[in-house]
Protein backbone atom coordinates (compact mmCIF):
# COMPACT_ATOMS: atom_id res chain seq x y z
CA UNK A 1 0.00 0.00 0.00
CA UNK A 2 1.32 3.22 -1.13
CA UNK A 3 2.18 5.20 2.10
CA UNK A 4 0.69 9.08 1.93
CA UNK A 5 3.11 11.91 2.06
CA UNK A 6 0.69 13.91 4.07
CA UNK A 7 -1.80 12.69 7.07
CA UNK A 8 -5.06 12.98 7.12
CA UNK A 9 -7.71 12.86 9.38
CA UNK A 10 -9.90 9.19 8.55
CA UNK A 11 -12.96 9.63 6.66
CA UNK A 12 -11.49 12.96 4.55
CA UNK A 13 -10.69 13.35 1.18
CA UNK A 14 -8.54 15.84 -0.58
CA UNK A 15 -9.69 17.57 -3.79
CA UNK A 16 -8.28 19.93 -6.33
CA UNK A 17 -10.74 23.10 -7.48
CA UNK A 18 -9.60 25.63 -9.85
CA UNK A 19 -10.55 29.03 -8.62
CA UNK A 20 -10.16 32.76 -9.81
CA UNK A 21 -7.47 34.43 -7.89
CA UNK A 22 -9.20 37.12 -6.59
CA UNK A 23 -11.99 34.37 -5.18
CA UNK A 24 -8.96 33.22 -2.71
CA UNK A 25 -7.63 36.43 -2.15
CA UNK A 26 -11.20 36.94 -0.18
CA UNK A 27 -10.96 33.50 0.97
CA UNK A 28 -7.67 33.79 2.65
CA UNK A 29 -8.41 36.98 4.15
CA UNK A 30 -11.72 35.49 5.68
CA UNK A 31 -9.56 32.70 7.11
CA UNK A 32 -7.26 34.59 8.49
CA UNK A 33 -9.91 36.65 10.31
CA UNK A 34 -11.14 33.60 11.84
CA UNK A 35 -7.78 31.82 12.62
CA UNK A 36 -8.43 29.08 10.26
CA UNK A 37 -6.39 28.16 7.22
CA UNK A 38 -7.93 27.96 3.75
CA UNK A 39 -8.64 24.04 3.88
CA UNK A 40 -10.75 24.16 6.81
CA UNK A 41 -12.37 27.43 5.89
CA UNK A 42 -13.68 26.43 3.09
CA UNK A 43 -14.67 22.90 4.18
CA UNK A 44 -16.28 24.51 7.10
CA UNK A 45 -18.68 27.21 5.03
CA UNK A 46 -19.24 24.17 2.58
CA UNK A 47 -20.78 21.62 5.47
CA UNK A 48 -22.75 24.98 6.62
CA UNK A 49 -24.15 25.54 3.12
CA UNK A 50 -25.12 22.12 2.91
CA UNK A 51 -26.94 21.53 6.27
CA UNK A 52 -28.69 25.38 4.84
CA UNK A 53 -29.87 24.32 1.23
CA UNK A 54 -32.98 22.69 0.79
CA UNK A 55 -31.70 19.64 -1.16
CA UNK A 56 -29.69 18.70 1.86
CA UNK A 57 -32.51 18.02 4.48
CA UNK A 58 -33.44 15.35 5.55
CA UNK A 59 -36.43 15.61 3.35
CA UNK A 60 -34.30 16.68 -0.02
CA UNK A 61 -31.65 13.95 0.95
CA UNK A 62 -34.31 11.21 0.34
CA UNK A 63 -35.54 12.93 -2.70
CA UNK A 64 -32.06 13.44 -4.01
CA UNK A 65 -31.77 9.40 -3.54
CA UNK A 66 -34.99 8.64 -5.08
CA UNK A 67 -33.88 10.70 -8.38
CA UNK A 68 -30.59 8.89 -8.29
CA UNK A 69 -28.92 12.04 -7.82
């Protein structure tokens, strides 16, 4: 088994986005405000969004399975 340069905590994955520069410019500056780094900023305003947005309650989460989504 390949061993992983970097650790991470079980049950995370990493992912690569492509974003415009000025986008992270605000998103590092937010961070920093909060004493977070950009990784867990933005993985923290995502989960928020998501437990926010309609399509995420408990509710849409059955109706997203139901369309296969």
């Amino acid at each position: 088994m390949k061993k992983s340069l970097t650790a991470r905590a079980p049950g995370m994955t990493q992912i690569s986005i492509s974003l415009p520069a000025e986008l992270v410019g605000k998103i590092d500056t937010m961070a920093a405000a909060e004493n977070r780094n950009r990784s867990n900023f933005i993985a923290n305003t995502l989960l928020e969004l998501s437990r926010r947005h309609p399509r995420f309650d408990a509710h849409g989460a059955a109706q997203m399975a139901t369309d296969g989504l």
